[in-house]
N, C-alpha and C. Protein backbone atom coordinates (compact mmCIF):
# COMPACT_ATOMS: atom_id res chain seq x y z
N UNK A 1 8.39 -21.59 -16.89
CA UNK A 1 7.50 -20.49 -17.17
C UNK A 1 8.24 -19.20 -16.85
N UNK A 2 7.90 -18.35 -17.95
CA UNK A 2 9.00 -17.33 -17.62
C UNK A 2 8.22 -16.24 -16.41
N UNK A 3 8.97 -15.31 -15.81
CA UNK A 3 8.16 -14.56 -14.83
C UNK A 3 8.69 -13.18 -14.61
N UNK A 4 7.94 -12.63 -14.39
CA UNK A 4 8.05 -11.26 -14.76
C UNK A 4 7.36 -10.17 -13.23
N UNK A 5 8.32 -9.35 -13.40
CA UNK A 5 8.65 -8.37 -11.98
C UNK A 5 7.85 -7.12 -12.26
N UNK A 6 6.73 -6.31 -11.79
CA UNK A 6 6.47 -5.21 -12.43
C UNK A 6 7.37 -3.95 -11.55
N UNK A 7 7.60 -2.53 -12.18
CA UNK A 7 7.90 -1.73 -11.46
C UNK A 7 7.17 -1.77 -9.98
N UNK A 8 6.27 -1.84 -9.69
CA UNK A 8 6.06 -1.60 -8.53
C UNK A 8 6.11 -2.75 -7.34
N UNK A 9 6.23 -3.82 -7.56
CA UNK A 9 6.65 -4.90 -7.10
C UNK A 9 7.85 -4.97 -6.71
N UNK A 10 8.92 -4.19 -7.88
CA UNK A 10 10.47 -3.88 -7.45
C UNK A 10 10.59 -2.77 -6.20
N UNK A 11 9.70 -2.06 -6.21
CA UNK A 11 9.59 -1.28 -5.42
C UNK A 11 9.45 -0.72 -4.14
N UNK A 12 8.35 -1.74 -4.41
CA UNK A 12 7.99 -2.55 -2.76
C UNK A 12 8.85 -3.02 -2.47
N UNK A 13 9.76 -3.92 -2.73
CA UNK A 13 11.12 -5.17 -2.24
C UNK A 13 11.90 -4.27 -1.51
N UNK A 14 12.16 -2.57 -2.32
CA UNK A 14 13.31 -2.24 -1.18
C UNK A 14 12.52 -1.50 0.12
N UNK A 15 11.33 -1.75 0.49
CA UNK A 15 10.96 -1.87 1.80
C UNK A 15 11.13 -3.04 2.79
N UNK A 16 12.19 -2.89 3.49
CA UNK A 16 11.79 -4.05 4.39
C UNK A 16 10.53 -5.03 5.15
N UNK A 17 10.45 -5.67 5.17
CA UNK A 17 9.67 -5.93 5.68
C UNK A 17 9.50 -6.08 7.37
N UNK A 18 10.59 -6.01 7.88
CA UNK A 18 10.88 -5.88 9.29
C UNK A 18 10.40 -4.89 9.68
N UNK A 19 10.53 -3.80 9.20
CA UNK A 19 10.72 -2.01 9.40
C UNK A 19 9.52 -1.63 9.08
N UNK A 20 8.59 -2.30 8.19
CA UNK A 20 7.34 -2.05 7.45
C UNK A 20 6.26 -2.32 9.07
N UNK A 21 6.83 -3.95 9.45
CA UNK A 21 5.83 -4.29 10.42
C UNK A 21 6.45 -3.38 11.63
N UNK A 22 7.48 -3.38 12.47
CA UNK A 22 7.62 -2.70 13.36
C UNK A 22 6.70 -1.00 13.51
N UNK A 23 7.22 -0.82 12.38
CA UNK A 23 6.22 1.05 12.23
C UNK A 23 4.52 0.50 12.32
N UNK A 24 4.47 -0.56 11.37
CA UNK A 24 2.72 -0.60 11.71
C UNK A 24 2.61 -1.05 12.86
N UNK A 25 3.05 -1.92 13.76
CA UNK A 25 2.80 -2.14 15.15
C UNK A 25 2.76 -1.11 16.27
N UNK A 26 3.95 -0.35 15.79
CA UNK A 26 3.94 1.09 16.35
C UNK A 26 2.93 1.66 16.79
N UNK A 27 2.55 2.05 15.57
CA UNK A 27 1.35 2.89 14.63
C UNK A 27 0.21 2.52 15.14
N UNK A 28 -0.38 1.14 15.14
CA UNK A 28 -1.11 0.67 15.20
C UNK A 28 -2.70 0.50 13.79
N UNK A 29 -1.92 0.56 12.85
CA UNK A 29 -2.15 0.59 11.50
C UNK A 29 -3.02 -0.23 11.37
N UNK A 30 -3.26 -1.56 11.54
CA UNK A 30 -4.31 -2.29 11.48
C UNK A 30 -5.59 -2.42 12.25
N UNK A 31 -5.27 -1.59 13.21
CA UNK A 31 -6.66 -1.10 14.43
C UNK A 31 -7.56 -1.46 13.79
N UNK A 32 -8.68 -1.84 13.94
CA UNK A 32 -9.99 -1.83 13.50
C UNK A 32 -10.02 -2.20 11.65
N UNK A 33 -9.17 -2.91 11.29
CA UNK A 33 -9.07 -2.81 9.90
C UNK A 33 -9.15 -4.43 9.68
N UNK A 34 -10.26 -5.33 8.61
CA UNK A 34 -10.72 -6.39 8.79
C UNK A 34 -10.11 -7.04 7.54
N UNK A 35 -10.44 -6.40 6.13
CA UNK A 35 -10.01 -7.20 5.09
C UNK A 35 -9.00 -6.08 4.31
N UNK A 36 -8.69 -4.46 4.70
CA UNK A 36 -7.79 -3.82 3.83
C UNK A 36 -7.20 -3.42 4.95
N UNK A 37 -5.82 -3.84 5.00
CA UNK A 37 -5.47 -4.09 5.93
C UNK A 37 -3.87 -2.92 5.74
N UNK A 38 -2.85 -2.48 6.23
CA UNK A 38 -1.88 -1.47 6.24
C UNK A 38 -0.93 -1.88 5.18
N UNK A 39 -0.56 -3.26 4.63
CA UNK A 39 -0.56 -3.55 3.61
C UNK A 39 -0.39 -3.31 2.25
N UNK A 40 -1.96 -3.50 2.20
CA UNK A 40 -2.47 -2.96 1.14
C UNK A 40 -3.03 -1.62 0.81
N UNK A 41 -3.27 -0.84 2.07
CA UNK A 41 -3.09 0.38 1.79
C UNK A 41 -1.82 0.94 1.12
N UNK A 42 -0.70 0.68 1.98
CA UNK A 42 0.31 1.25 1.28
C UNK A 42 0.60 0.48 -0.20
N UNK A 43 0.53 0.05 -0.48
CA UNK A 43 0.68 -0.94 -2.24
C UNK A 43 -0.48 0.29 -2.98
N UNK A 44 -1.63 -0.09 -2.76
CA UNK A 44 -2.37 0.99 -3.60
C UNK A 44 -2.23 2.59 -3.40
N UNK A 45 -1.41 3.31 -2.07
CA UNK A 45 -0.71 4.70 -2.73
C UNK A 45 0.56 4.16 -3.36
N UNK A 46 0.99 3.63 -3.35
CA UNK A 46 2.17 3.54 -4.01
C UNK A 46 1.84 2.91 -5.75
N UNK A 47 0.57 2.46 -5.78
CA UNK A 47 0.43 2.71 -7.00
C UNK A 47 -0.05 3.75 -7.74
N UNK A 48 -0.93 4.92 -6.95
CA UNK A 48 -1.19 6.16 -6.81
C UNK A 48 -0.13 7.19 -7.61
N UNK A 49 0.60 6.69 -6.68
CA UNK A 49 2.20 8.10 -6.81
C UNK A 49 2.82 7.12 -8.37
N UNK A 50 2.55 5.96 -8.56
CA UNK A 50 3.56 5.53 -9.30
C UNK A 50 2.49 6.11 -10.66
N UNK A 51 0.87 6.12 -10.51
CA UNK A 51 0.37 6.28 -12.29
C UNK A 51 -0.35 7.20 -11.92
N UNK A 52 0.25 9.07 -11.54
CA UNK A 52 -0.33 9.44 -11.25
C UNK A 52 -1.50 10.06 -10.62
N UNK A 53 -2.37 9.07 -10.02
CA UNK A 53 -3.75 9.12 -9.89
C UNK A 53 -4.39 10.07 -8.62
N UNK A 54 -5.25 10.96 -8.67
CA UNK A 54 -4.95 11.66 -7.78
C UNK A 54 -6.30 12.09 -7.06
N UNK A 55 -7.11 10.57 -6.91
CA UNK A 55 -8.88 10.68 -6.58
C UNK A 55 -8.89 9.02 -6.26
N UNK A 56 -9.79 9.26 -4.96
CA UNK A 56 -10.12 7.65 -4.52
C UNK A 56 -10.36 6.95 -5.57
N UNK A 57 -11.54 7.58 -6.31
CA UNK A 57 -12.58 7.09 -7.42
C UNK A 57 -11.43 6.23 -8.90
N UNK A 58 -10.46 6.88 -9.05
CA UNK A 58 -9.16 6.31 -10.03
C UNK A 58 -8.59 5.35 -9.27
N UNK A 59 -8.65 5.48 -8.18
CA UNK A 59 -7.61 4.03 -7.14
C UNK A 59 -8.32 3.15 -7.41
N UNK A 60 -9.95 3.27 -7.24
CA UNK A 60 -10.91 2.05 -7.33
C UNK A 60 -10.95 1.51 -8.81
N UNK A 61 -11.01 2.54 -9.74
CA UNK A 61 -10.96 1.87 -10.94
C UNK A 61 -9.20 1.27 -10.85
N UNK A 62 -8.26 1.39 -10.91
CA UNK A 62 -6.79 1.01 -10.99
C UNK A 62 -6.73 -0.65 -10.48
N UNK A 63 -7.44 -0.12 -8.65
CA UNK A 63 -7.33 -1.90 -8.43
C UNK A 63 -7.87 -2.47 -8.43
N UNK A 64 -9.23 -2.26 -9.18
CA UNK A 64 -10.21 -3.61 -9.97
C UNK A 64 -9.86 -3.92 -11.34
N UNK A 65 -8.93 -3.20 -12.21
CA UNK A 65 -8.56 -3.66 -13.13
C UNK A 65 -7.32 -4.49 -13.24
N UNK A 66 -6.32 -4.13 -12.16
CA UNK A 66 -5.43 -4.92 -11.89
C UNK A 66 -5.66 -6.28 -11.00
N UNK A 67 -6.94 -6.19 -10.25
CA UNK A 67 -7.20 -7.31 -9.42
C UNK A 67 -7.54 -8.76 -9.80
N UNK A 68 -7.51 -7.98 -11.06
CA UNK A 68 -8.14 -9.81 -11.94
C UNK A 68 -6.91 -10.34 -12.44
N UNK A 69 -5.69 -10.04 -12.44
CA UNK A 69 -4.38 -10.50 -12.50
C UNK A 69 -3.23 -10.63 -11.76
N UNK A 70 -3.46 -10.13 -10.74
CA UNK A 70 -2.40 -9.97 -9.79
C UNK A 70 -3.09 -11.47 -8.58
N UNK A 71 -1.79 -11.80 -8.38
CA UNK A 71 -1.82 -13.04 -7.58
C UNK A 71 -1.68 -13.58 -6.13
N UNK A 72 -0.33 -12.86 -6.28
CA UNK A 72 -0.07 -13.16 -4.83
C UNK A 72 -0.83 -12.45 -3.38
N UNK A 73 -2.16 -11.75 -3.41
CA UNK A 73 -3.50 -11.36 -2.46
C UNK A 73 -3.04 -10.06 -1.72
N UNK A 74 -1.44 -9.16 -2.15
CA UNK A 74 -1.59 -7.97 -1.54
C UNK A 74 -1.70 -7.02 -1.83
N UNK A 75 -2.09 -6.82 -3.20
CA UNK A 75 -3.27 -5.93 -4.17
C UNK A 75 -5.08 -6.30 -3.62
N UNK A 76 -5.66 -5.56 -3.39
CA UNK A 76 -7.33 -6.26 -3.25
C UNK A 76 -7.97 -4.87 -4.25
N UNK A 77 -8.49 -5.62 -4.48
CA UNK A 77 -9.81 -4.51 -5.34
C UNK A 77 -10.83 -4.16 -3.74
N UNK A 78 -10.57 -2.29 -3.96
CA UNK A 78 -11.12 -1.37 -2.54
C UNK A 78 -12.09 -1.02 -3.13
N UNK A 79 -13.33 -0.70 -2.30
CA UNK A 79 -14.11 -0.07 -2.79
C UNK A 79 -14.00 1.69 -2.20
N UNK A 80 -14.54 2.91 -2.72
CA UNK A 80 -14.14 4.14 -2.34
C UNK A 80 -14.00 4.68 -1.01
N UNK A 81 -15.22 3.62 0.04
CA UNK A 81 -15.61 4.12 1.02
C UNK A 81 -14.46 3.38 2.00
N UNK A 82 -14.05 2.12 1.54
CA UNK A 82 -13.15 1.71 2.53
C UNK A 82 -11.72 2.42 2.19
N UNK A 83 -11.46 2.76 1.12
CA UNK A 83 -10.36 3.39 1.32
C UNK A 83 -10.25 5.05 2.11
N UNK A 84 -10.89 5.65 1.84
CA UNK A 84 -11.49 6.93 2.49
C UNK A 84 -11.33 6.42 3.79
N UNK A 85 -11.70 5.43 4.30
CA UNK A 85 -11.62 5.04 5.90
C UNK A 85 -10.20 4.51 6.57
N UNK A 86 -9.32 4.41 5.47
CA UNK A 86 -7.84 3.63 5.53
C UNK A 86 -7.36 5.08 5.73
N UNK A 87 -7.72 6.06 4.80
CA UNK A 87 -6.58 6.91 5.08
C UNK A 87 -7.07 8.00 6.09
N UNK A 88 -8.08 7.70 6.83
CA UNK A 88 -8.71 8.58 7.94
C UNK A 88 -7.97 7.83 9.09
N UNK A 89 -8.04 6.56 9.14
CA UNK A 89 -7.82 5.30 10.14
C UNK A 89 -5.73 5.78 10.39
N UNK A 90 -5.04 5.58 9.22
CA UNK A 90 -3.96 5.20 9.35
C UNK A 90 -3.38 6.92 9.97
N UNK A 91 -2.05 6.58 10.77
CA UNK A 91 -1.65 7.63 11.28
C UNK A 91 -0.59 8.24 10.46
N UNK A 92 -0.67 9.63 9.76
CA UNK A 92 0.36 10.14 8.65
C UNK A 92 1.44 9.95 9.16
N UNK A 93 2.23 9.69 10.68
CA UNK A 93 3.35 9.69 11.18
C UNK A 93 3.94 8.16 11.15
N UNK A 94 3.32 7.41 10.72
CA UNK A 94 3.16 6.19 10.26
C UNK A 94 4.20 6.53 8.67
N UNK A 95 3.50 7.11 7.80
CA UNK A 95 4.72 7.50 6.19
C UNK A 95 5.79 7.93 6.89
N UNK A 96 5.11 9.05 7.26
CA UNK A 96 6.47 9.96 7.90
C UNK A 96 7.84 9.41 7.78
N UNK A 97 7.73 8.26 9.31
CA UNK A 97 8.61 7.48 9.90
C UNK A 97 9.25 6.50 8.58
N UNK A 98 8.68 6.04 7.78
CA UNK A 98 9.09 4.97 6.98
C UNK A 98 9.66 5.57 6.22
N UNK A 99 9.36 6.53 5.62
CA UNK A 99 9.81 7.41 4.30
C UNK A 99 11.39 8.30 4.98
N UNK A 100 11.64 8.08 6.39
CA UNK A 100 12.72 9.00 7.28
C UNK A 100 13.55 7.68 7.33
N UNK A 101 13.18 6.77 7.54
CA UNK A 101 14.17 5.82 7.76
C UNK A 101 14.76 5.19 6.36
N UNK A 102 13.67 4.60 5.84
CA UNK A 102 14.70 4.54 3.78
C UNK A 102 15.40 5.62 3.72
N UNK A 103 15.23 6.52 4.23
CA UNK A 103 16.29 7.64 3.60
C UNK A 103 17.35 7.56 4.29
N UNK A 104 17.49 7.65 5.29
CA UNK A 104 18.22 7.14 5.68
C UNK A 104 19.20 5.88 5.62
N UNK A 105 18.50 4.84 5.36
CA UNK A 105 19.37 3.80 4.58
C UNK A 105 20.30 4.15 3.38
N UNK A 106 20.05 5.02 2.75
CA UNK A 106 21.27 5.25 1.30
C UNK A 106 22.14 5.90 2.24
């Protein structure tokens, strides 16, 4: 079966995943967070920045239309209010740090 990579999937890959969890442990990114978890927050801005979108209300439509195809469970279809609460919840020094250290890697 043939299989197929989307841009943003490639994208994600050059995040470590070591470096991803260390900063959220840091951070403490998952505090109080039950089923959308630091994750998947970051996957859905990063699909944000990747198709433009620039309103909760477009994220929600984006990952319920993608949610009925995507497989592997670290996409979830959000509803507006929980995401509004992800990005109140998560600490901006949390990007900060991640986005300072990839750069650092080149």
């Amino acid at each position: 079966m043939a299989q197929s990579t989307t841009v943003l999937n490639q994208i994600l890959q050059l995040v470590p995943k070591k470096l991803f969890d260390t900063l959220a442990s840091q951070y403490h990114i998952d505090k109080q967070a039950s089923v959308f978890r630091g994750t998947a927050h970051f996957i859905v801005l990063m699909l944000a920045q990747l198709n433009g979108l620039t309103s909760l209300r477009d994220l929600v439509h984006a990952t319920a239309s993608l949610f009925s195809w995507q497989r592997d469970g670290d996409l979830v279809s959000v509803k507006r209010s929980t995401l509004a609460d992800a990005n109140q919840r998560i600490d901006y020094r949390f990007y900060r740090d991640l986005f300072s250290h990839l750069l650092q890697r080149q």
